[in-house]
Every structure is written in C-alpha cells, then in structure tokens.
N, C-alpha and C. Protein backbone atom coordinates (compact mmCIF):
# COMPACT_ATOMS: atom_id res chain seq x y z
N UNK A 1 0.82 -1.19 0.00
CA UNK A 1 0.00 0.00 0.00
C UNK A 1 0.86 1.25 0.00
N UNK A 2 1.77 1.14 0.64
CA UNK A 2 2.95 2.48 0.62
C UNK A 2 3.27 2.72 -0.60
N UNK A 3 3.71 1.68 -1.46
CA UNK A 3 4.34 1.95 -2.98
C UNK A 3 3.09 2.40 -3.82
N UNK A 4 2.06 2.31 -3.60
CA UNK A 4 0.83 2.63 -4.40
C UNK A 4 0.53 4.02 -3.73
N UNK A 5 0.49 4.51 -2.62
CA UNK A 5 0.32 6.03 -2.41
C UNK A 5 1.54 6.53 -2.84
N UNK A 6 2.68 6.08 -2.63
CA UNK A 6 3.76 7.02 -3.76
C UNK A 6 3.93 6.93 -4.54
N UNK A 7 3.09 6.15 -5.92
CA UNK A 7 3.09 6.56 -7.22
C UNK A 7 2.08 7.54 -7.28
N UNK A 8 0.87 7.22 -6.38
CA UNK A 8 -0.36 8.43 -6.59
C UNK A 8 -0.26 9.54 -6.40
N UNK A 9 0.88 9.56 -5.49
CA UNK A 9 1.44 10.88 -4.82
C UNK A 9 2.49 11.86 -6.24
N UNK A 10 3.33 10.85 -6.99
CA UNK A 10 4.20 11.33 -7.94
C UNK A 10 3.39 11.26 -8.77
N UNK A 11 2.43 10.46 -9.32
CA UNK A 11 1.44 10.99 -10.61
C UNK A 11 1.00 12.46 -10.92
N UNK A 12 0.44 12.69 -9.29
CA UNK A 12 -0.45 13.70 -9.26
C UNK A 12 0.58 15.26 -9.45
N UNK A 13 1.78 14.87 -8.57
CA UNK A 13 2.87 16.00 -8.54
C UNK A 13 3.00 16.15 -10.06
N UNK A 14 3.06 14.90 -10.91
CA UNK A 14 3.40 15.20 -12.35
C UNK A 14 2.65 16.12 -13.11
N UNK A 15 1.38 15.85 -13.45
CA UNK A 15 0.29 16.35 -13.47
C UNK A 15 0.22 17.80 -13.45
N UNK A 16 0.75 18.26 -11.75
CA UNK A 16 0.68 19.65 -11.72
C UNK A 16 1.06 20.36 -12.57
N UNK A 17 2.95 19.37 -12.22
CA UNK A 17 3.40 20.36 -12.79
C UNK A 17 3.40 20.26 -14.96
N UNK A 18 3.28 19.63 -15.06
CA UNK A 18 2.56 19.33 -16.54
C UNK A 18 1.51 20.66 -16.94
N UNK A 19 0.11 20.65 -15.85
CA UNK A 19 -0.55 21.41 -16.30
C UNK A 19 -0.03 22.71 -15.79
N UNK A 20 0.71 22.97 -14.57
CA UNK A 20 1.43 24.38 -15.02
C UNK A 20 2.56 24.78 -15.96
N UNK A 21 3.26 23.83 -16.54
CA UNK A 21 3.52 24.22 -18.07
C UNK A 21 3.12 24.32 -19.06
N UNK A 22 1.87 23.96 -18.96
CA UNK A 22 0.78 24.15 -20.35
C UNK A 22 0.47 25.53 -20.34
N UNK A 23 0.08 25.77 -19.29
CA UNK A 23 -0.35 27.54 -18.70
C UNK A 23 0.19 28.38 -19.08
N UNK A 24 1.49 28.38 -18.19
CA UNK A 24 2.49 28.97 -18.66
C UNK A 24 3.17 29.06 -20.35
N UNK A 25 3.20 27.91 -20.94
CA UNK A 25 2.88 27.81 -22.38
C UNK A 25 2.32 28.82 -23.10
N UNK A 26 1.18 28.53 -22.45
CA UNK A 26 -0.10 29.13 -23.40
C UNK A 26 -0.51 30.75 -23.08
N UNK A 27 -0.14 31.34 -21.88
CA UNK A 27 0.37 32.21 -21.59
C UNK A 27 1.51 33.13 -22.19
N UNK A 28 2.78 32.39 -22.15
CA UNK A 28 3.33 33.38 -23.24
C UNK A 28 2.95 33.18 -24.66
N UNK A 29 2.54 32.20 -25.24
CA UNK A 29 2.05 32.44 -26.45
C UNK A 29 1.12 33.13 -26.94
N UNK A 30 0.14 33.45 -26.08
CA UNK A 30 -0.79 34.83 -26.20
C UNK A 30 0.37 35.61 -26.26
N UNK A 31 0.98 35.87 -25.26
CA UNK A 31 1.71 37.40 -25.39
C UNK A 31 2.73 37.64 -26.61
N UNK A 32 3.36 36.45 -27.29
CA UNK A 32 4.02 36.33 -28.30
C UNK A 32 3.23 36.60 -28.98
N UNK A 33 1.83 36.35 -29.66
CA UNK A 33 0.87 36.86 -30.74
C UNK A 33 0.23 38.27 -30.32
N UNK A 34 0.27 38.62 -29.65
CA UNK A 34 -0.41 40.10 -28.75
C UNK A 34 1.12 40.69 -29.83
N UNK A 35 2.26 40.41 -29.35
CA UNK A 35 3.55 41.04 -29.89
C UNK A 35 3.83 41.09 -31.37
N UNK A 36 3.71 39.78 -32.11
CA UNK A 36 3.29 40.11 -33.29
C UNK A 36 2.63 40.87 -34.05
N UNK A 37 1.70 40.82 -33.34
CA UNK A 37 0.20 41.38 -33.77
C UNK A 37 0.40 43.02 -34.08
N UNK A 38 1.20 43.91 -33.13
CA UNK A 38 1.30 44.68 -32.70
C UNK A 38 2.48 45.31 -33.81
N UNK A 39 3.58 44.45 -33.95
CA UNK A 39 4.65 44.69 -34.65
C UNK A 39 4.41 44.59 -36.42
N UNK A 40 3.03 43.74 -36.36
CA UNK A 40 2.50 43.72 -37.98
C UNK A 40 2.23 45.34 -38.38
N UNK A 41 1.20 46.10 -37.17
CA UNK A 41 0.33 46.77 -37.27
C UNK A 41 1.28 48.18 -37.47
N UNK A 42 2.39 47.97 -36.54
CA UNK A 42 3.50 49.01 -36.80
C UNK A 42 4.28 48.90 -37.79
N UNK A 43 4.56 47.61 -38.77
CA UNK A 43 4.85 47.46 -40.07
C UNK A 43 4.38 48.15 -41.09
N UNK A 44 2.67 47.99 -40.74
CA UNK A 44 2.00 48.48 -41.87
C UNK A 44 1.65 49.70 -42.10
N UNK A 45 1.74 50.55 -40.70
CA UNK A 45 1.78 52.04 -40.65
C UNK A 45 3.08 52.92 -41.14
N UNK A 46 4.07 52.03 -40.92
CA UNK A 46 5.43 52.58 -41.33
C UNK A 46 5.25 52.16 -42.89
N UNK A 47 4.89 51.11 -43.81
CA UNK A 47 4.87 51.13 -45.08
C UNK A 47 3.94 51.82 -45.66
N UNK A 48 3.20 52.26 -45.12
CA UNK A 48 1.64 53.13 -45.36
C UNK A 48 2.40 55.05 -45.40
N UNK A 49 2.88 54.76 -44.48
CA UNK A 49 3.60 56.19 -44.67
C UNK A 49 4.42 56.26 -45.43
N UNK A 50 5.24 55.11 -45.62
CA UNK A 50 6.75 55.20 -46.84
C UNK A 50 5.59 55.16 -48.34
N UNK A 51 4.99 54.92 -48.41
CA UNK A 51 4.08 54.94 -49.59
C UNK A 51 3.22 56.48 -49.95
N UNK A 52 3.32 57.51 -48.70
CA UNK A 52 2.64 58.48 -48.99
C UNK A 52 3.52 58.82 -49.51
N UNK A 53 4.91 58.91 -48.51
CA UNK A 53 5.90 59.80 -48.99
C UNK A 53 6.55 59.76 -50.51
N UNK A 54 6.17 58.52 -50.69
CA UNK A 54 7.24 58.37 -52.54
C UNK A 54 6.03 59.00 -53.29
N UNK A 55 4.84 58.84 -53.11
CA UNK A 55 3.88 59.77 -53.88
C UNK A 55 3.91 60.97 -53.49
N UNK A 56 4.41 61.61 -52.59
CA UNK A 56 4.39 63.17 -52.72
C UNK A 56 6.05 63.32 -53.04
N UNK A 57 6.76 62.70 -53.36
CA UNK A 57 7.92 63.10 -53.74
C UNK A 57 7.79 63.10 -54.93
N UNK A 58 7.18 62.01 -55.50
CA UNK A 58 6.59 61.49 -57.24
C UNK A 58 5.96 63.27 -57.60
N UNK A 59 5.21 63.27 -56.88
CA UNK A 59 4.03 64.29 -57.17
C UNK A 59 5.48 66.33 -57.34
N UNK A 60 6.26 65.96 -56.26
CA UNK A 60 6.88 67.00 -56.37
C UNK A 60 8.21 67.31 -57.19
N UNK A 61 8.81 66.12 -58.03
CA UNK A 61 9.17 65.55 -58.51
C UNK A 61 8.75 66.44 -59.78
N UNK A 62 7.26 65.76 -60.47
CA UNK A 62 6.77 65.81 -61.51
C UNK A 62 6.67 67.58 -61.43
N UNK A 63 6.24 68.25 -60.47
CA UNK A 63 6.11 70.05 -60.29
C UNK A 63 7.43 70.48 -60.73
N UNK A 64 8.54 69.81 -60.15
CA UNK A 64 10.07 70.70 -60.34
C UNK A 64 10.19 70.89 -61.69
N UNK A 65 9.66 69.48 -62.33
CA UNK A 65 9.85 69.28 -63.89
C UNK A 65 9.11 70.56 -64.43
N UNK A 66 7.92 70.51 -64.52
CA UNK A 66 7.48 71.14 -65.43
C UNK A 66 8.06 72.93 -64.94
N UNK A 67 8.30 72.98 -63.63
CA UNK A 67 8.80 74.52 -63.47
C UNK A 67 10.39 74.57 -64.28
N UNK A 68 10.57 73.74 -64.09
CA UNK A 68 11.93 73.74 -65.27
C UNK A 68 11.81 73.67 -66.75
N UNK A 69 10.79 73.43 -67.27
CA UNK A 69 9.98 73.19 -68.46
C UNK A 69 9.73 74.63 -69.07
N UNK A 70 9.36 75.33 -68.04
CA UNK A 70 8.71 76.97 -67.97
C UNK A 70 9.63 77.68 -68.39
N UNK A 71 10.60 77.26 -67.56
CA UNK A 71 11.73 78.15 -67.52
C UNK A 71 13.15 78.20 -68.45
C-alpha cells in the first residue's frame, strides 16, 4: 500500500506540474501573438507612410519638372 500512495502521490505531482507548463505555455504564447500582432500593425503604418511619402515626392518631382519646363 505504501508503494501505491507514492506513485499516486508522484502521478499527481506530475500532473501539476505538466498542467502548469501548459499555462504557462499558453500564456506566453498569447503574449508572443499580442507582440506580433502589434509589430505587424507598426509594419503596416510605417509602409503606409513610406508609400505616402514616394507619392508626394513622385508628385513633387513631376512640379520641379514642369517649373523647369517653364523656364
């Protein structure tokens, strides 16, 4: 009976700690996709702006021309 409460005893310890590494797991992996998520969104604002800017350079670009055209 002793050897059978100390496997029940180490099962259960296993267990714990099993399901507190799942937790913990799954825990930072939210926060790893929260981080992604975040770093996409700041990707796409920084290429969103590099995209205004080559069109107003395009755009000022094409003005210099024709004032040189004038002139």
């Amino acid at each position: 009976m002793k050897n059978e409460d100390k496997i029940i005893e180490l099962l259960m310890e296993y267990i714990s700690r099993t399901d507190k590494m799942e937790k913990e797991f799954k825990e930072g992996m939210e926060s790893f996709n929260k981080e992604m998520v975040s770093l996409r969104r700041d990707f796409n604002q920084t290429n969103s702006r590099q995209e205004a800017l080559m069109q107003e350079i395009f755009k000022l670009s094409k003005r210099v021309g024709k004032l040189e055209d004038e002139s």
